[in-house]
C-alpha atoms as a PDB file:
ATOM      1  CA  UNK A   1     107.137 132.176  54.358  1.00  0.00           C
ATOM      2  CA  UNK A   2     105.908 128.844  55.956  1.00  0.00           C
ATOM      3  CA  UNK A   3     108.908 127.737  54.340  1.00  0.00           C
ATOM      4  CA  UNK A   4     111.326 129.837  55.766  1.00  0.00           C
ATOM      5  CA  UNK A   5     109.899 129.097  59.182  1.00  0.00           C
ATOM      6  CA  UNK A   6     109.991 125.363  58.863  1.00  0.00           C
ATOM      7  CA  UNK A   7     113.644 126.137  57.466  1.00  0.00           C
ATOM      8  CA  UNK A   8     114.362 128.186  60.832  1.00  0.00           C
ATOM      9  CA  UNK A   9     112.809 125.925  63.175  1.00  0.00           C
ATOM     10  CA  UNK A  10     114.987 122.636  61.913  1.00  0.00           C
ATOM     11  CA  UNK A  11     117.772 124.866  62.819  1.00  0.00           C
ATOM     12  CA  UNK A  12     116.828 126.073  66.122  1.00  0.00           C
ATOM     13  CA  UNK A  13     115.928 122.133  66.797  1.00  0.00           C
ATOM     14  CA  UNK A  14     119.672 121.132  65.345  1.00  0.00           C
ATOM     15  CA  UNK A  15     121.334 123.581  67.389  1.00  0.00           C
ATOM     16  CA  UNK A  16     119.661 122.890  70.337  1.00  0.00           C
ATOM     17  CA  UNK A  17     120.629 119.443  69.567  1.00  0.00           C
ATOM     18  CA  UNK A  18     124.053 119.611  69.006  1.00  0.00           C
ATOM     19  CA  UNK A  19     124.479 121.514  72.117  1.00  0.00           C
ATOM     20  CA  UNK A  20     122.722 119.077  74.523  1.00  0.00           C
ATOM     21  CA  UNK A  21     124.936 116.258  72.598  1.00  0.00           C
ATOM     22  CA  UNK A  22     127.944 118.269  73.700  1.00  0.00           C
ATOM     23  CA  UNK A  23     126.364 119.223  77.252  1.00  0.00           C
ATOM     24  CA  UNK A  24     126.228 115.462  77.577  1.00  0.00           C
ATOM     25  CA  UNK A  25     130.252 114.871  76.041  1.00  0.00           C
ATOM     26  CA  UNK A  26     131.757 117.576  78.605  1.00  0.00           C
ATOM     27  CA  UNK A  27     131.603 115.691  81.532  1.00  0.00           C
ATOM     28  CA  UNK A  28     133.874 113.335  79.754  1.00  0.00           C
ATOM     29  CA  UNK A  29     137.053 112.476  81.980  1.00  0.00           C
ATOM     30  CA  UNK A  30     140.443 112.040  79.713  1.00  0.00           C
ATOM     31  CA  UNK A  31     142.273 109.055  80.271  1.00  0.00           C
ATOM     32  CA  UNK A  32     145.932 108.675  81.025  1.00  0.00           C
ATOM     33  CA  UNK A  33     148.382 105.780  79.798  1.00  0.00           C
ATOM     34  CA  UNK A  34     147.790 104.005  83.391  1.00  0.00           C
ATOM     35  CA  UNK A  35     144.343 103.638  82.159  1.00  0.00           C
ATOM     36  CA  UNK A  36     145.574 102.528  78.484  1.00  0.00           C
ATOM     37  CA  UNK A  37     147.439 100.024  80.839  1.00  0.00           C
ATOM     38  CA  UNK A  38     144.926  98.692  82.625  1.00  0.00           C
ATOM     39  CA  UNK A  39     142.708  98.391  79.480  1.00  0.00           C
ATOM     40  CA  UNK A  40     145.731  96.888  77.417  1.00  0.00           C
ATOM     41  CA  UNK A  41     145.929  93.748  80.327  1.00  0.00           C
ATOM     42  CA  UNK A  42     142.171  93.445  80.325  1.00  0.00           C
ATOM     43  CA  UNK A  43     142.311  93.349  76.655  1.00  0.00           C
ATOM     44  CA  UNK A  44     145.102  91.043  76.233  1.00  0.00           C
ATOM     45  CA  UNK A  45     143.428  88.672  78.503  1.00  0.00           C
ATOM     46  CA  UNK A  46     140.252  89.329  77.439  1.00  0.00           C
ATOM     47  CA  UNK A  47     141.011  88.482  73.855  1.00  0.00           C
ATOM     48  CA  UNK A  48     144.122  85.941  74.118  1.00  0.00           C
ATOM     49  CA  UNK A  49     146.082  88.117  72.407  1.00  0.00           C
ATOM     50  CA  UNK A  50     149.449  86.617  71.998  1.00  0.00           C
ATOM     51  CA  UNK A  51     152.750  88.362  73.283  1.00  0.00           C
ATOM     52  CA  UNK A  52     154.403  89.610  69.917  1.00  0.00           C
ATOM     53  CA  UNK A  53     150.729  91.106  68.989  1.00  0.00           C
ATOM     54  CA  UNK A  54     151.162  92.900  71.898  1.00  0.00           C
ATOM     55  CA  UNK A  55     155.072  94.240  71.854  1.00  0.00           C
ATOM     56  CA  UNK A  56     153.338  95.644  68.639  1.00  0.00           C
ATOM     57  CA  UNK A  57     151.070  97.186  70.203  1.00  0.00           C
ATOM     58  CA  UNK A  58     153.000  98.792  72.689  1.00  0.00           C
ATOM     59  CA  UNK A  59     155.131 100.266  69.410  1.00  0.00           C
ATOM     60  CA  UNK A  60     151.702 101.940  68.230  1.00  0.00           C
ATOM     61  CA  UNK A  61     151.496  99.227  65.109  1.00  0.00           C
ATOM     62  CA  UNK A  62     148.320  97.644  64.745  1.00  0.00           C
ATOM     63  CA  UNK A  63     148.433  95.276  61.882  1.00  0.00           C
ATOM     64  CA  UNK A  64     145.287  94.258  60.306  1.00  0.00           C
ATOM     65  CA  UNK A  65     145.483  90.594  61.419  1.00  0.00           C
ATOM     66  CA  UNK A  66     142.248  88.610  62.691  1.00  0.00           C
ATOM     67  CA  UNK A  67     142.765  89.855  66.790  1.00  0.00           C
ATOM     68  CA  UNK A  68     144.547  93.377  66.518  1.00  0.00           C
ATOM     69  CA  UNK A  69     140.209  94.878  65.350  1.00  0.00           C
ATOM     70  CA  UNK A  70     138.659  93.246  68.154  1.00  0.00           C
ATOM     71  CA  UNK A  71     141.566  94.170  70.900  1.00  0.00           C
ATOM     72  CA  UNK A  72     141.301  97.741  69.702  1.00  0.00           C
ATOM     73  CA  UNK A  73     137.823  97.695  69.839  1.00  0.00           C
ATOM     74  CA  UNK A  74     138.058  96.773  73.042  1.00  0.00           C
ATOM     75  CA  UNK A  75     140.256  99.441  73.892  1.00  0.00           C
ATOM     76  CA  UNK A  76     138.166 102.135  72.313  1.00  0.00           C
ATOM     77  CA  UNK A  77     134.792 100.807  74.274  1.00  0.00           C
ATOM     78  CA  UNK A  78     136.895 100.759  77.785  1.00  0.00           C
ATOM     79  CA  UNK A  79     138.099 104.552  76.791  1.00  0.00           C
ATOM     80  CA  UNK A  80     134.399 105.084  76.033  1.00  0.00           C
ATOM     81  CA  UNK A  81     135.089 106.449  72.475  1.00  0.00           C
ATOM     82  CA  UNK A  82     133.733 103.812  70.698  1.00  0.00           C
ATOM     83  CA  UNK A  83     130.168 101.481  71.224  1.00  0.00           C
ATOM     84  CA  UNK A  84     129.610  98.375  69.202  1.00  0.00           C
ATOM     85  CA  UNK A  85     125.635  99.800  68.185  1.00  0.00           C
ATOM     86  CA  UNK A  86     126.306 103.833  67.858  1.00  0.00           C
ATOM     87  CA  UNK A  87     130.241 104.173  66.672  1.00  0.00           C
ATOM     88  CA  UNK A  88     133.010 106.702  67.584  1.00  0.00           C
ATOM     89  CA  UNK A  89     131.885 109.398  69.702  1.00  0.00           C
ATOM     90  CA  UNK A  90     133.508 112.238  67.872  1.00  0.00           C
ATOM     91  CA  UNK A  91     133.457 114.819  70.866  1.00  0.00           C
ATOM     92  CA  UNK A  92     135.020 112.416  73.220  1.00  0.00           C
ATOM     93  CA  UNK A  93     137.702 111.114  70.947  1.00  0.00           C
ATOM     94  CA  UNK A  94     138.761 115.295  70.421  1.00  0.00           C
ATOM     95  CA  UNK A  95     138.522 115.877  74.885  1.00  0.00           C
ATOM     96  CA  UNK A  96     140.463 112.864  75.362  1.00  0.00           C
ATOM     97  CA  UNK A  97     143.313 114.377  72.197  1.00  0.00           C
ATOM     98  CA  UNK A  98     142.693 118.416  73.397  1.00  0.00           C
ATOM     99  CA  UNK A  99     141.398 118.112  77.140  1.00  0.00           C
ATOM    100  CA  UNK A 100     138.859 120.345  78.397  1.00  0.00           C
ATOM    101  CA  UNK A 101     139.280 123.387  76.289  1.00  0.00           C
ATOM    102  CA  UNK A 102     138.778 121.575  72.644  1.00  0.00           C
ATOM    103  CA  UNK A 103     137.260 123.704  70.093  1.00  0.00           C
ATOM    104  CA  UNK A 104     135.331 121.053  68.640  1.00  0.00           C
ATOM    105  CA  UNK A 105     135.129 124.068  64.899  1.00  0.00           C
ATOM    106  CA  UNK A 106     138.758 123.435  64.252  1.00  0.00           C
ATOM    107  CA  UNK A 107     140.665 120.225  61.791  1.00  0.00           C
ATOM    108  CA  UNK A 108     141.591 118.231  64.171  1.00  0.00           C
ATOM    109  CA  UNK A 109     137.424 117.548  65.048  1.00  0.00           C
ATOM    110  CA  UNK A 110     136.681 117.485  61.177  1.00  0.00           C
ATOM    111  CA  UNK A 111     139.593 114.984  60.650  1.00  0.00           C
ATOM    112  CA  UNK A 112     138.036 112.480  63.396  1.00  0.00           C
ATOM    113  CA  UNK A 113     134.235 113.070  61.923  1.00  0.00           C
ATOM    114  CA  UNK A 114     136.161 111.602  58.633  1.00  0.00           C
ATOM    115  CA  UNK A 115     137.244 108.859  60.030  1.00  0.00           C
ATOM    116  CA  UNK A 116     134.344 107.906  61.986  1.00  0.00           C
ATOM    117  CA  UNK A 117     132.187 108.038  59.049  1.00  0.00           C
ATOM    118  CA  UNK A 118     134.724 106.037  56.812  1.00  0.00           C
ATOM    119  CA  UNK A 119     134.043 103.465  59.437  1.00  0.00           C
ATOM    120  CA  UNK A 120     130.495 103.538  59.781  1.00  0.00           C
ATOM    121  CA  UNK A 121     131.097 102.798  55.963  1.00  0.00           C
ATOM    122  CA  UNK A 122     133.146  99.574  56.861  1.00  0.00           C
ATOM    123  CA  UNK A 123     130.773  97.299  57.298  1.00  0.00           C
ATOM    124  CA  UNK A 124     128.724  95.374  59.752  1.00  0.00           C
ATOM    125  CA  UNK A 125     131.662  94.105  62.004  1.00  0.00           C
ATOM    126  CA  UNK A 126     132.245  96.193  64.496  1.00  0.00           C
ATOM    127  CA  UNK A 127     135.505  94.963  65.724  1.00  0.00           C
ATOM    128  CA  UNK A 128     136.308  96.199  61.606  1.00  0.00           C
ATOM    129  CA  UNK A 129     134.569  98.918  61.751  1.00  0.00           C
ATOM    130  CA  UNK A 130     136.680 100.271  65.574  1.00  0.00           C
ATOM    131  CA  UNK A 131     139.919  99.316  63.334  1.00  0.00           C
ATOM    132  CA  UNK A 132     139.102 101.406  60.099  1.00  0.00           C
ATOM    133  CA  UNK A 133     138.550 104.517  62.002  1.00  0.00           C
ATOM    134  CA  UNK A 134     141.266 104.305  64.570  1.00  0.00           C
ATOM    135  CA  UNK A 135     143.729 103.227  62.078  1.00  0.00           C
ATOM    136  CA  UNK A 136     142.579 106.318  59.712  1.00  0.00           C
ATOM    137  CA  UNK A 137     142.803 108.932  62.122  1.00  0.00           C
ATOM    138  CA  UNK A 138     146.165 107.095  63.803  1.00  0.00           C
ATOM    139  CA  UNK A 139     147.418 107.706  59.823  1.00  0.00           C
ATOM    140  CA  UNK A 140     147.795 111.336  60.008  1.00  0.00           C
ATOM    141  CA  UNK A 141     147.965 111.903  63.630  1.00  0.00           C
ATOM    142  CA  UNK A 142     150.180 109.153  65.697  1.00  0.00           C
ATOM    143  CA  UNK A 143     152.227 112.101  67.596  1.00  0.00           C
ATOM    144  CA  UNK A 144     148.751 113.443  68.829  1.00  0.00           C
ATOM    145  CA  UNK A 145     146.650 110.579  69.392  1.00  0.00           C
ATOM    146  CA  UNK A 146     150.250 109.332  71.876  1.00  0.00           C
ATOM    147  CA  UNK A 147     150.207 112.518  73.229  1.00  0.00           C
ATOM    148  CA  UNK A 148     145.899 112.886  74.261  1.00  0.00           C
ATOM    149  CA  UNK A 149     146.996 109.692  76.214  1.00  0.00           C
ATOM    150  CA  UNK A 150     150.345 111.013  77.957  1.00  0.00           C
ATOM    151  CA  UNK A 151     148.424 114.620  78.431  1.00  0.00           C
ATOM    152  CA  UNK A 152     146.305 112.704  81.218  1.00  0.00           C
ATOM    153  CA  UNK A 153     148.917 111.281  82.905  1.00  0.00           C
ATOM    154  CA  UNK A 154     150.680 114.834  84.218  1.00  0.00           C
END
């Protein structure tokens, strides 16, 4: 019995949890590409990343080079998805892909959980570690990752 109520009451704590980490994700605003344009300049400068690196990234290739993890790290932490100490922030990454009404149960929100944990598992570089899990999740879904970025714009 005490068991069962220790058992219950870590639940009731993680749901309660969860639900004040969301509380705290759905004031999130989504960003549009004159945002990703303004970040991409600060970036570039930022950084010195050199012209072809970034007619690249304008294309949506990121080769793994030694600036493209740091300038998308830099991107990620100006979109406030990403933080050098904590990682991705899964619920903000799926708003800024699905908007307001995400449904933070369905693939799309297991599919970015993935990827951020495959790049917690990267290493202690964080520029490396931004890179791993954008690049995963960019894999698998380039049309909706462009798309969480136009959706903001209209």
């Amino acid at each position: 019995m005490k068991f069962f109520l220790a058992l219950l009451s870590l639940i009731f704590a993680v749901v309660l949890a969860d639900e004040h980490d969301h509380a705290a994700h759905s004031d999130y605003v989504v960003k549009t590409n004159a945002d990703l344009l303004r970040y991409r300049d600060e970036c570039v400068s930022k950084l010195s990343i050199p012209a072809d690196l970034v007619e690249k990234y304008k294309q949506w290739n990121f080769p793994d080079d030694e600036k493209t993890p740091c300038y998308l790290k830099c991107i990620l932490e100006k979109f406030g998805l990403y933080d050098e100490e904590k990682g991705f922030d899964v619920h903000k990454i799926h708003h800024q892909l699905d908007g307001d009404k995400v449904d933070h149960s369905d693939a799309t929100h297991g599919a970015i959980e993935n990827c951020a944990k495959e790049a917690a598992a990267a290493g202690d570089d964080a520029c490396v570690r931004a890179y791993r899990g954008f690049s995963c999740f960019l894999k698998d879904n380039i049309q909706l990752v462009q798309a969480g970025v136009d959706k903001g714009s209209k």
